[in-house]
N, C-alpha and C. Protein backbone atom coordinates (compact mmCIF):
# COMPACT_ATOMS: atom_id res chain seq x y z
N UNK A 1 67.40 -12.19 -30.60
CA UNK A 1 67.30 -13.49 -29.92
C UNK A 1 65.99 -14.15 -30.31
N UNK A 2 66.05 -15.50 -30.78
CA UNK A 2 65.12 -16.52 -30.99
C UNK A 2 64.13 -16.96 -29.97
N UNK A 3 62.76 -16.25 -29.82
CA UNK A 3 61.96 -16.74 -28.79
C UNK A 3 61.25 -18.10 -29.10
N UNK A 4 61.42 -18.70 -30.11
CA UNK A 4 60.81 -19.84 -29.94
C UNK A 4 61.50 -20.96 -29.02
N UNK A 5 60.65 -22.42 -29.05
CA UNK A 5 61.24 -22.79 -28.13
C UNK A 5 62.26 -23.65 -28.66
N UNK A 6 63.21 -24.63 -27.67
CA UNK A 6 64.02 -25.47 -28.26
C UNK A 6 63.48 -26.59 -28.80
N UNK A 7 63.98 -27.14 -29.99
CA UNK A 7 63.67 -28.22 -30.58
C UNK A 7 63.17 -29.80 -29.40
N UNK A 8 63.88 -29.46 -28.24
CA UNK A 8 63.81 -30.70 -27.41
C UNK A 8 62.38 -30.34 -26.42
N UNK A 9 61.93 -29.62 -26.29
CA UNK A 9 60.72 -29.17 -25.30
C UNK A 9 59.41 -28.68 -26.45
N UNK A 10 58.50 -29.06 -26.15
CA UNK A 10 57.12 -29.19 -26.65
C UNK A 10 56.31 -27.99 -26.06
N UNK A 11 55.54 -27.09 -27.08
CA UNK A 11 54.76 -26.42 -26.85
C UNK A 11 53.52 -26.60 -26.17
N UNK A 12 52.87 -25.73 -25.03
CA UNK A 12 51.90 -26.12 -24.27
C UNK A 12 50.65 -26.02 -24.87
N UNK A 13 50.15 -26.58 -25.02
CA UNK A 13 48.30 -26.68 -25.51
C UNK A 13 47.22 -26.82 -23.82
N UNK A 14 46.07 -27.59 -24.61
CA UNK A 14 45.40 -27.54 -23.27
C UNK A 14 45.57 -28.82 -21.92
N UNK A 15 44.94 -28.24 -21.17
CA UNK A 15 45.13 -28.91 -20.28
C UNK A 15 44.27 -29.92 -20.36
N UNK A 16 44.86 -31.20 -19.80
CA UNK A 16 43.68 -32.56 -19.57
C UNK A 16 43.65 -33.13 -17.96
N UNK A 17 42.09 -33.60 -17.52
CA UNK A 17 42.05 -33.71 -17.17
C UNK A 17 41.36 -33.48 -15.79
N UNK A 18 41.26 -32.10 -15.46
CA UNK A 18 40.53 -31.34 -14.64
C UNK A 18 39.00 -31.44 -15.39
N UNK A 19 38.29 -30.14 -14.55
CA UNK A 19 37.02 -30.38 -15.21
C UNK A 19 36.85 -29.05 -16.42
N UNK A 20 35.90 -29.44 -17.03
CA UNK A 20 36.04 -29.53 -18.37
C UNK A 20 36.04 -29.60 -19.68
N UNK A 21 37.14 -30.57 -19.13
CA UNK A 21 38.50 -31.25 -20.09
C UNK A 21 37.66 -32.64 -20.62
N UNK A 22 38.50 -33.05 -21.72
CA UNK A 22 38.00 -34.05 -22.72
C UNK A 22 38.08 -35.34 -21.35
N UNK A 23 38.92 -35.24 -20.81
CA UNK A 23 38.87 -36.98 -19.73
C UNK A 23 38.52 -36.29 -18.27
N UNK A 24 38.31 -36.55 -17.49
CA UNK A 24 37.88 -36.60 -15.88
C UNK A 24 38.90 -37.46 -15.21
N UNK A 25 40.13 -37.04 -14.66
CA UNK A 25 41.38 -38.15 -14.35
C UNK A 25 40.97 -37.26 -12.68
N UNK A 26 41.65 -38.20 -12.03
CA UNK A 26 42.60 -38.13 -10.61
C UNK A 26 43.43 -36.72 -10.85
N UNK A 27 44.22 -36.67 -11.94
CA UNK A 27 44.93 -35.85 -11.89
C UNK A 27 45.10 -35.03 -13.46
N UNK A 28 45.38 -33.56 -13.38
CA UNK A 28 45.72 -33.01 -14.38
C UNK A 28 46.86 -32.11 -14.72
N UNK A 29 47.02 -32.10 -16.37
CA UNK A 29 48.26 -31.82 -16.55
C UNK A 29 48.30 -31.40 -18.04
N UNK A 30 49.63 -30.54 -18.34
CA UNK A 30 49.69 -29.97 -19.68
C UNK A 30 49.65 -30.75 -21.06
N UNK A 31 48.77 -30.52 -21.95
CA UNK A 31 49.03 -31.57 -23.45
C UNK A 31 49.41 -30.65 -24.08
N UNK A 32 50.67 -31.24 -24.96
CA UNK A 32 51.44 -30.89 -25.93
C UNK A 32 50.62 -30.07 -26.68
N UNK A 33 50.60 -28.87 -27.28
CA UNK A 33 50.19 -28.14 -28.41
C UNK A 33 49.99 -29.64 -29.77
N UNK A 34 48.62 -29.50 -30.32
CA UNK A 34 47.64 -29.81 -31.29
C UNK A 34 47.43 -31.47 -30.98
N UNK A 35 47.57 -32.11 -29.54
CA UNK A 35 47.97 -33.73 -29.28
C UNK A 35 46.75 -33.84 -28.94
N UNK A 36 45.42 -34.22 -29.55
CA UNK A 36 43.65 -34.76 -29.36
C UNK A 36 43.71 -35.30 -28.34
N UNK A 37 43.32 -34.74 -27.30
CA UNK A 37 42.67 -36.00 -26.56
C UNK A 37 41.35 -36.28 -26.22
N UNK A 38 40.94 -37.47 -25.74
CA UNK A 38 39.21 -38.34 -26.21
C UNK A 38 39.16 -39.60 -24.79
N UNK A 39 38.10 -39.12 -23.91
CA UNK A 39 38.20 -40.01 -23.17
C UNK A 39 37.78 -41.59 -23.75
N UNK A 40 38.26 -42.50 -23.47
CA UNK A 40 38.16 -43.60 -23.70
C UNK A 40 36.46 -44.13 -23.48
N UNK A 41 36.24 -44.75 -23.74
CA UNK A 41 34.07 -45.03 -23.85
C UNK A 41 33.84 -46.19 -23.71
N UNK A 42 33.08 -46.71 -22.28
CA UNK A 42 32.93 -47.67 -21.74
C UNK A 42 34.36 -48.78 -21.33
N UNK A 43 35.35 -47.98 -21.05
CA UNK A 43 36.52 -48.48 -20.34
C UNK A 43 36.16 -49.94 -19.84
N UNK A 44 35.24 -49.98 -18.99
CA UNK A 44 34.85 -51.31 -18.17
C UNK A 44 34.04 -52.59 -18.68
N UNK A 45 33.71 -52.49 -20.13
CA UNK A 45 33.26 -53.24 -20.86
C UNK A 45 33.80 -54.72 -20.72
N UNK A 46 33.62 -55.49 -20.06
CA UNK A 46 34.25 -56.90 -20.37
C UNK A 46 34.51 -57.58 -21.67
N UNK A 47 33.49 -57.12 -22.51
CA UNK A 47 33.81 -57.84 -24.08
C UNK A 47 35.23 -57.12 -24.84
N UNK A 48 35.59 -55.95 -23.91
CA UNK A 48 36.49 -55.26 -24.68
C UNK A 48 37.91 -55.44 -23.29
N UNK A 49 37.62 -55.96 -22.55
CA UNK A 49 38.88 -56.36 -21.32
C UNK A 49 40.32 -56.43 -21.95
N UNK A 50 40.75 -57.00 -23.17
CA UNK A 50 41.96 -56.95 -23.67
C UNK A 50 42.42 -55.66 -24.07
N UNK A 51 41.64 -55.22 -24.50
CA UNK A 51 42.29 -53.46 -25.16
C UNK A 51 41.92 -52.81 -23.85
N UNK A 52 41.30 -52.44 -23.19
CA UNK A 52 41.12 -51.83 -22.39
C UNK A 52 41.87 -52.14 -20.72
N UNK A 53 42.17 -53.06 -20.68
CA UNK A 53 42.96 -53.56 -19.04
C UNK A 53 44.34 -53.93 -19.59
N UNK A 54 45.52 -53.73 -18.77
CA UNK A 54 47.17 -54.05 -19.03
C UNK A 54 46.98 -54.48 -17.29
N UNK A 55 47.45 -55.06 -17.30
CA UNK A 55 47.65 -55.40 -16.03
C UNK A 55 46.62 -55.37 -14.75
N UNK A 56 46.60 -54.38 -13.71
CA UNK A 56 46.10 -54.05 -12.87
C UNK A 56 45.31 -52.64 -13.38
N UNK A 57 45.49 -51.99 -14.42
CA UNK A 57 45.22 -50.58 -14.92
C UNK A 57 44.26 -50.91 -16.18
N UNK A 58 43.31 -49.86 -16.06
CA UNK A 58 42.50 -49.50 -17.47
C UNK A 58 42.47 -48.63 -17.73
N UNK A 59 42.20 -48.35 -19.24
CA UNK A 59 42.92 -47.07 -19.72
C UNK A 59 41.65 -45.73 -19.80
N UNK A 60 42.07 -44.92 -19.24
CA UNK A 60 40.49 -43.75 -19.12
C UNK A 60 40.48 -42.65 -20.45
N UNK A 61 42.12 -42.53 -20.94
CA UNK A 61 41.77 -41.88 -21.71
C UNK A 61 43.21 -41.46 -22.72
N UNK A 62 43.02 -40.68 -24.29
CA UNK A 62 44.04 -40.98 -24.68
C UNK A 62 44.05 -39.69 -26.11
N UNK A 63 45.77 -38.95 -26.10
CA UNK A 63 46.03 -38.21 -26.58
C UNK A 63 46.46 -38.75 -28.09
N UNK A 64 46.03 -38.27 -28.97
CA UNK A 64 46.63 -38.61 -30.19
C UNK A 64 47.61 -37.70 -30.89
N UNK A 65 49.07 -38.21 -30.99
CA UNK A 65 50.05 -37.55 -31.97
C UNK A 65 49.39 -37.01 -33.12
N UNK A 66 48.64 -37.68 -33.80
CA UNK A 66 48.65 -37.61 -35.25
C UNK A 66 48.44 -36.13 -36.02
N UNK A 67 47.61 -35.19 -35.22
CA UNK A 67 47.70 -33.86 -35.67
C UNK A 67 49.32 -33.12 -36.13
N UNK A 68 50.37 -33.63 -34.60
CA UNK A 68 51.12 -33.14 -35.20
C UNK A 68 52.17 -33.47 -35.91
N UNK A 69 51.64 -34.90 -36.63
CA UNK A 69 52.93 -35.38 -37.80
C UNK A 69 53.47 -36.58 -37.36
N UNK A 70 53.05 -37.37 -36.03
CA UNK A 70 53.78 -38.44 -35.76
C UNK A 70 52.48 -39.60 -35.50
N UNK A 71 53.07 -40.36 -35.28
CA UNK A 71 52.25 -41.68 -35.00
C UNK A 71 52.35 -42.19 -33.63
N UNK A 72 51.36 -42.16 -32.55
CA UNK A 72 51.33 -42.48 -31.25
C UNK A 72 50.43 -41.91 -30.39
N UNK A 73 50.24 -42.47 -29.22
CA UNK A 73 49.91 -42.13 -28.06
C UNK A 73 49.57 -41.99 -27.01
N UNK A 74 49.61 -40.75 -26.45
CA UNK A 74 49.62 -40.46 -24.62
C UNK A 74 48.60 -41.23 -24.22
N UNK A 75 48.17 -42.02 -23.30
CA UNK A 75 47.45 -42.95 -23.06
C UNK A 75 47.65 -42.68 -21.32
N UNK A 76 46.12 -42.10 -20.87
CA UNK A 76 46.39 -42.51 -19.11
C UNK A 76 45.79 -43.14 -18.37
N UNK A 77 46.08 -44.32 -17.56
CA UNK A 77 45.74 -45.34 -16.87
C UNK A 77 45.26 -45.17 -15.63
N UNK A 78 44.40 -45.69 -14.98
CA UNK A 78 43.90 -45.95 -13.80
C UNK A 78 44.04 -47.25 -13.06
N UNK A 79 44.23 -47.51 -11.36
CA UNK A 79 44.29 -48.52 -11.22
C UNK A 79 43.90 -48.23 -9.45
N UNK A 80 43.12 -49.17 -8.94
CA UNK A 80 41.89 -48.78 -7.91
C UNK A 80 43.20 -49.41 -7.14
N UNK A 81 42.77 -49.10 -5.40
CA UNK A 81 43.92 -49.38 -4.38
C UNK A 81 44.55 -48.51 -4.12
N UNK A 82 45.52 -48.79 -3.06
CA UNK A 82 46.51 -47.96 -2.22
C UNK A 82 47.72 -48.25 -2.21
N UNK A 83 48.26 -49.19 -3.17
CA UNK A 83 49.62 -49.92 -3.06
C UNK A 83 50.70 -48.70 -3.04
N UNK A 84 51.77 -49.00 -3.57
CA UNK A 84 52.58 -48.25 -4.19
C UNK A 84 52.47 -48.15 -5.87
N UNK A 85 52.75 -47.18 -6.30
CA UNK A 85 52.72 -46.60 -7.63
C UNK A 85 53.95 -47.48 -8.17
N UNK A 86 55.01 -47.57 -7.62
CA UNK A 86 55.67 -48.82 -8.45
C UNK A 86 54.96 -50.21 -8.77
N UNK A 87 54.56 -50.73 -7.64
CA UNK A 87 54.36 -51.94 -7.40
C UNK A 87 53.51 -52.03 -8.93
N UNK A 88 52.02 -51.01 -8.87
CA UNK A 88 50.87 -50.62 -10.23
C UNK A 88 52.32 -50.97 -11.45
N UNK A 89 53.03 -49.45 -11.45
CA UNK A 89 53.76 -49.86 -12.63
C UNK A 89 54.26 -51.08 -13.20
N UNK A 90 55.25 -51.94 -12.01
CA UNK A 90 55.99 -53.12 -12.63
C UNK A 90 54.90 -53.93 -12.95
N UNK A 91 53.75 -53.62 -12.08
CA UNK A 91 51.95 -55.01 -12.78
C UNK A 91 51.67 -54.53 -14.12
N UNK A 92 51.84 -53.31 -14.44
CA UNK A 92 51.42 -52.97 -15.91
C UNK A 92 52.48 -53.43 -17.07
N UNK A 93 53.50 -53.23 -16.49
CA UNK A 93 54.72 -53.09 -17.62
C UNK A 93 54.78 -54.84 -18.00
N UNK A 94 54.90 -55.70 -16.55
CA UNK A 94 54.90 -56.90 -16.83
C UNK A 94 53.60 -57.74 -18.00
N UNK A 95 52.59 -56.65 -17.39
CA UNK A 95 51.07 -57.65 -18.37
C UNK A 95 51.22 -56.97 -20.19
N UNK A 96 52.49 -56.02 -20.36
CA UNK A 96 52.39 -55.73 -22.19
C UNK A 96 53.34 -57.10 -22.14
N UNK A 97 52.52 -58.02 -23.59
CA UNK A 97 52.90 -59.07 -23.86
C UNK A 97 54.78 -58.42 -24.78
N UNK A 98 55.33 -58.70 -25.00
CA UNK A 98 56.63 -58.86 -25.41
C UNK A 98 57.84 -57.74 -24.52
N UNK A 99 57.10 -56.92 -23.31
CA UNK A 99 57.88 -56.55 -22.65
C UNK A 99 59.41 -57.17 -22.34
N UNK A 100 60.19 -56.05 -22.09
CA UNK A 100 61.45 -56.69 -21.16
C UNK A 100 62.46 -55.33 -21.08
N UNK A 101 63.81 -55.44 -20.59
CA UNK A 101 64.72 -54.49 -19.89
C UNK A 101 64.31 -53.40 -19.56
N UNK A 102 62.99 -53.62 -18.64
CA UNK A 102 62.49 -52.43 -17.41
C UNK A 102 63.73 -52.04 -16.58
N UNK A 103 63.87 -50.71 -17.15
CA UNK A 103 64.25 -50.13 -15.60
C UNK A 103 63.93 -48.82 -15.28
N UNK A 104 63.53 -49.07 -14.12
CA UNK A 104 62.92 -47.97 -13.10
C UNK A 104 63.71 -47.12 -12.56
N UNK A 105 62.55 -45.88 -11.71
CA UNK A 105 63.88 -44.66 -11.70
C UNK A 105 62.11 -44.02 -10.61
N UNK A 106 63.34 -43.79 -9.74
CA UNK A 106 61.87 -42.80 -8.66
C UNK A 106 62.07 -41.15 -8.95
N UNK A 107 61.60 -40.78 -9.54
CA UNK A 107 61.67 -39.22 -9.79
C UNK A 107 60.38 -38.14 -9.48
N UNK A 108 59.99 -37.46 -9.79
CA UNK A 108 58.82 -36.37 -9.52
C UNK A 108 57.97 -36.43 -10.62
N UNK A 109 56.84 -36.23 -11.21
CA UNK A 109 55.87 -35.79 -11.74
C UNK A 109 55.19 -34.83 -11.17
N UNK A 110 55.30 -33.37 -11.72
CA UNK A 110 54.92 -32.03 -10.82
C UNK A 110 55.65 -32.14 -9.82
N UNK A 111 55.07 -32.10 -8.90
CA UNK A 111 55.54 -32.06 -7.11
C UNK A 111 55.34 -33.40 -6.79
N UNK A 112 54.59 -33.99 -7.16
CA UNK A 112 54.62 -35.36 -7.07
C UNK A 112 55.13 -36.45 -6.88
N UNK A 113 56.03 -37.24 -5.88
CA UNK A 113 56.96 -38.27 -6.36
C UNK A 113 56.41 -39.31 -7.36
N UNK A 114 56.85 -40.18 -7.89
CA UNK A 114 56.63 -40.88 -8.61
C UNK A 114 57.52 -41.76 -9.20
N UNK A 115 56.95 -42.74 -9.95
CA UNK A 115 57.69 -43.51 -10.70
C UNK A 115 57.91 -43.75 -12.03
N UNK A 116 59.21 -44.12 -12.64
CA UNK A 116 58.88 -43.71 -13.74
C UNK A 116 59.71 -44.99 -14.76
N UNK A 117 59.56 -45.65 -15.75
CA UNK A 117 59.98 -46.94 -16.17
C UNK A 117 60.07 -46.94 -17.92
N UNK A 118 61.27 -47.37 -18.23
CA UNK A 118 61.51 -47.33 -20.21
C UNK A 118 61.66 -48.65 -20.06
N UNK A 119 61.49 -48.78 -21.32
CA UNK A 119 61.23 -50.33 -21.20
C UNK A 119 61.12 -50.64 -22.89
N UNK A 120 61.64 -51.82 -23.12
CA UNK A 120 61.26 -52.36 -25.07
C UNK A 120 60.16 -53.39 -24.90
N UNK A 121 59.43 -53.54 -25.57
CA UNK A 121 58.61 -53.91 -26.50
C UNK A 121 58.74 -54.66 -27.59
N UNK A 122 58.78 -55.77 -27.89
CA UNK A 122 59.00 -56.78 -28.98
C UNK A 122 57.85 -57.00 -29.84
N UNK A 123 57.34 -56.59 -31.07
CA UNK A 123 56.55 -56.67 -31.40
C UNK A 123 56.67 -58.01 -32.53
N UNK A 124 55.97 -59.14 -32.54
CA UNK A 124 56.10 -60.40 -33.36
C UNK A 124 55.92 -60.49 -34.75
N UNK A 125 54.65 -59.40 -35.61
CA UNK A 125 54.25 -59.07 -36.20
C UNK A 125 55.32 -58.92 -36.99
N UNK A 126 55.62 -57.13 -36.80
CA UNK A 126 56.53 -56.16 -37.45
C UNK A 126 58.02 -56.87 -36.82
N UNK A 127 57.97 -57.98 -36.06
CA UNK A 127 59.52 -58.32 -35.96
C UNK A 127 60.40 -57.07 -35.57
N UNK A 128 59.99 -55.97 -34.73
CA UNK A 128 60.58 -55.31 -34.03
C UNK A 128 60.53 -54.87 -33.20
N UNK A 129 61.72 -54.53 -32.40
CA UNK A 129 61.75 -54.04 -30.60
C UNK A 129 61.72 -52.64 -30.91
N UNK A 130 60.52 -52.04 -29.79
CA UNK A 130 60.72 -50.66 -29.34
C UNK A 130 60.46 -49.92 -28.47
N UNK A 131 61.24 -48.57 -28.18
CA UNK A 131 60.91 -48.57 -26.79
C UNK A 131 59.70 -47.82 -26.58
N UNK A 132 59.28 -47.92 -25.08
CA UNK A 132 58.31 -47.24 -24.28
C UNK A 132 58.55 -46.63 -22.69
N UNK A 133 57.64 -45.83 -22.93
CA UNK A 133 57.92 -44.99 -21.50
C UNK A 133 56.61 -45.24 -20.75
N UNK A 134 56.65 -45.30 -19.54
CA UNK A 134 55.52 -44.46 -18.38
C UNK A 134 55.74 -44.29 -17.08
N UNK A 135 55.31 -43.29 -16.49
CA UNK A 135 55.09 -43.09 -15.10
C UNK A 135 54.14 -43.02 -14.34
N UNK A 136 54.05 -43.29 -12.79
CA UNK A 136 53.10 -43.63 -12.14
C UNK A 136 53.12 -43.04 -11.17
N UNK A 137 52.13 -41.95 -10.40
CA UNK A 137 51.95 -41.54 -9.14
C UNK A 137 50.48 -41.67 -8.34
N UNK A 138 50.77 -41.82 -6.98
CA UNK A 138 49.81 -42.82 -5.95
C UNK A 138 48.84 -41.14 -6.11
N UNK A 139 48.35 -41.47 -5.79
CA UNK A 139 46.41 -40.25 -5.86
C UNK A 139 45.62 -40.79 -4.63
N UNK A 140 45.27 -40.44 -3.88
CA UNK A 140 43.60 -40.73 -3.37
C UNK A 140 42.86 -41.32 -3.58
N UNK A 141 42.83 -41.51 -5.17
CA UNK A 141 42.10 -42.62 -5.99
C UNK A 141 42.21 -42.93 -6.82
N UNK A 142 44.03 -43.83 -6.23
CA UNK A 142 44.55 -44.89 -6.64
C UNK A 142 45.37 -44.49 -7.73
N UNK A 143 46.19 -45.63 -8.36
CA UNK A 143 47.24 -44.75 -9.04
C UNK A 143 46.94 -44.85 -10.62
N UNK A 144 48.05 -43.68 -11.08
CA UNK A 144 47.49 -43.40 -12.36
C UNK A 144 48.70 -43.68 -12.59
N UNK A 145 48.97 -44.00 -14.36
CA UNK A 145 49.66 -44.11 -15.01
C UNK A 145 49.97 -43.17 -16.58
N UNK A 146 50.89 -42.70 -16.77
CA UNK A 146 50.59 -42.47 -17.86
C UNK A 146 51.81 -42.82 -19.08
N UNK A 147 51.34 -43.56 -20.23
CA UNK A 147 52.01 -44.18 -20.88
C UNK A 147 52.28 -43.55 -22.08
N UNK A 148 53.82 -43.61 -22.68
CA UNK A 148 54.52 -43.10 -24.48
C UNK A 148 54.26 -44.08 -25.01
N UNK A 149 54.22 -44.67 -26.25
CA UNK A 149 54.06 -45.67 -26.82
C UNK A 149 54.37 -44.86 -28.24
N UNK A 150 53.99 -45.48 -29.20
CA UNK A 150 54.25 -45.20 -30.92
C UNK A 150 54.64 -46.45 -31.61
N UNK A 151 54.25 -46.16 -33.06
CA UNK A 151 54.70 -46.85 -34.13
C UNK A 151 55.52 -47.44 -33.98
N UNK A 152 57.23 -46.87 -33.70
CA UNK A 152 58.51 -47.29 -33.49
C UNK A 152 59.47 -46.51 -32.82
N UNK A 153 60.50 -46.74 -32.42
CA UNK A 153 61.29 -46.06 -31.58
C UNK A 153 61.66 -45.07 -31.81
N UNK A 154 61.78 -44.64 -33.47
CA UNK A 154 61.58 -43.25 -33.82
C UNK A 154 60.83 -42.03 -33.41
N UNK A 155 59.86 -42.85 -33.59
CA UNK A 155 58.19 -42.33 -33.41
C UNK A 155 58.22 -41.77 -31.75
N UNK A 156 58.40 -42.75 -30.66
CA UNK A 156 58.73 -42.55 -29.50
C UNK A 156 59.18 -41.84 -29.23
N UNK A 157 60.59 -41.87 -29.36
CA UNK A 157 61.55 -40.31 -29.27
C UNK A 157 61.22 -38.89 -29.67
N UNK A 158 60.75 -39.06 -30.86
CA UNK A 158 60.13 -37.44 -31.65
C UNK A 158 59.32 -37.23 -30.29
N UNK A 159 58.75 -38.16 -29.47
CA UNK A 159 56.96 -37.53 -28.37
C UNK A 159 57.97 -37.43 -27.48
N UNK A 160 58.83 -37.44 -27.33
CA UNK A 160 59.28 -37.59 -25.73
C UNK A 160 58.96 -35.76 -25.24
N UNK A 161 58.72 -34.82 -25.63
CA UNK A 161 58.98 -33.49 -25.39
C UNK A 161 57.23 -33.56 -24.76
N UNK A 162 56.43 -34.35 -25.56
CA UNK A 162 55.22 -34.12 -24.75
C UNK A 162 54.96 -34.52 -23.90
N UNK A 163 55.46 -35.91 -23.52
CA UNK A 163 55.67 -36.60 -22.50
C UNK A 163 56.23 -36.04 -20.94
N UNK A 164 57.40 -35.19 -21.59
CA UNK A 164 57.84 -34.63 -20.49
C UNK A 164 57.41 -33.73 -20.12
N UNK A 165 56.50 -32.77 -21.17
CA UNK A 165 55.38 -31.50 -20.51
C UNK A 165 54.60 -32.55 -19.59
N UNK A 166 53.42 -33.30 -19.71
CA UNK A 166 52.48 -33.98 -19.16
C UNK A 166 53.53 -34.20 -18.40
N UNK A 167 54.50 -34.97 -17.94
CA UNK A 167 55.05 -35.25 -16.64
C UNK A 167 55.58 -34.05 -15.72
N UNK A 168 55.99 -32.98 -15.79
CA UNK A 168 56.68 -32.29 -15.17
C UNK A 168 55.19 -31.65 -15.03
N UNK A 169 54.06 -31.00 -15.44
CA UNK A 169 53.30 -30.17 -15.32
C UNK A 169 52.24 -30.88 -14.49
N UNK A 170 52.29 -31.83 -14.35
CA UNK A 170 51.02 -33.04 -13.65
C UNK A 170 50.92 -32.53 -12.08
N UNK A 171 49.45 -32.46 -11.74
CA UNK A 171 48.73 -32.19 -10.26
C UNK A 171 48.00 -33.01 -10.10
N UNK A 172 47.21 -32.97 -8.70
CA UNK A 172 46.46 -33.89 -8.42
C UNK A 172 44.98 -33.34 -8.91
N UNK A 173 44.10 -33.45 -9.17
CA UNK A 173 42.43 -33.22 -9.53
C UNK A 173 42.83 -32.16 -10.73
């Protein structure tokens, strides 16, 4: 019998997030075997407000595919308040410029409830739609997000296995 794992589930690497770890989040959780991650540097910079803020969220910190062969990445968001973790999400999803056919889905992250939203992406440039993922759960201090993204919808799909480690393995601190 074949102990490796299945082609659809992603090998565990280290953890992000706790202390540490390359980022300092609200919450932590499993990264995909060889996926970099690098906390983001001076997040709050106003001269840099466009790359760094989507909506109501700025981004603290971010995993890179590229070690293992793909193009993309894990990207996790912060956003100050007590709202609901949807409400954060649909403010984020709405502020990516060529967004559209959000739909949402309330499911778990860890033990966590949460929210969770796919969604396309129209890019003007490359003249193509593609999709994206993220989910959002409420914290103590405030909700986090964490976002799939990639090159192209290809690209997307190949990460979805890390995506779903970081989501299913996610705690609070």
């Amino acid at each position: 019998a074949s102990t490796a794992p299945p082609a659809s589930s992603a090998v565990a690497g280290a953890s992000l997030g706790g202390p540490g770890t390359a980022c300092a989040l609200p919450v932590s959780f499993t990264l995909a075997e060889r996926w970099e991650p690098e906390a983001v540097k001076d997040p709050e910079n106003p001269e840099f407000a466009a790359l760094m803020r989507q909506g109501p969220a700025t981004v603290r910190c971010e995993a890179d595919a590229k070690p293992t062969g793909h193009v993309g990445y894990l990207r996790v968001w912060t956003a100050e308040g007590k709202g609901p973790a949807r409400t954060t999400l649909e403010g984020f999803v709405k502020a990516e410029k060529g967004s559209s056919a959000a739909v949402y889905r309330e499911t778990k992250a860890g033990a966590l409830p949460a929210t969770e939203v796919t969604y396309t992406v129209h890019n003007e440039v490359m003249e193509e739609t593609k999709e994206e993922r993220a989910f959002a759960v409420a914290t103590p201090k405030g909700t986090v997000i964490v976002h799939l993204g990639g090159l192209d919808t290809a690209e997307h799909r190949a990460m979805l296995p890390a995506y779903e480690l970081a989501r299913t393995t996610l705690k609070l601190g």
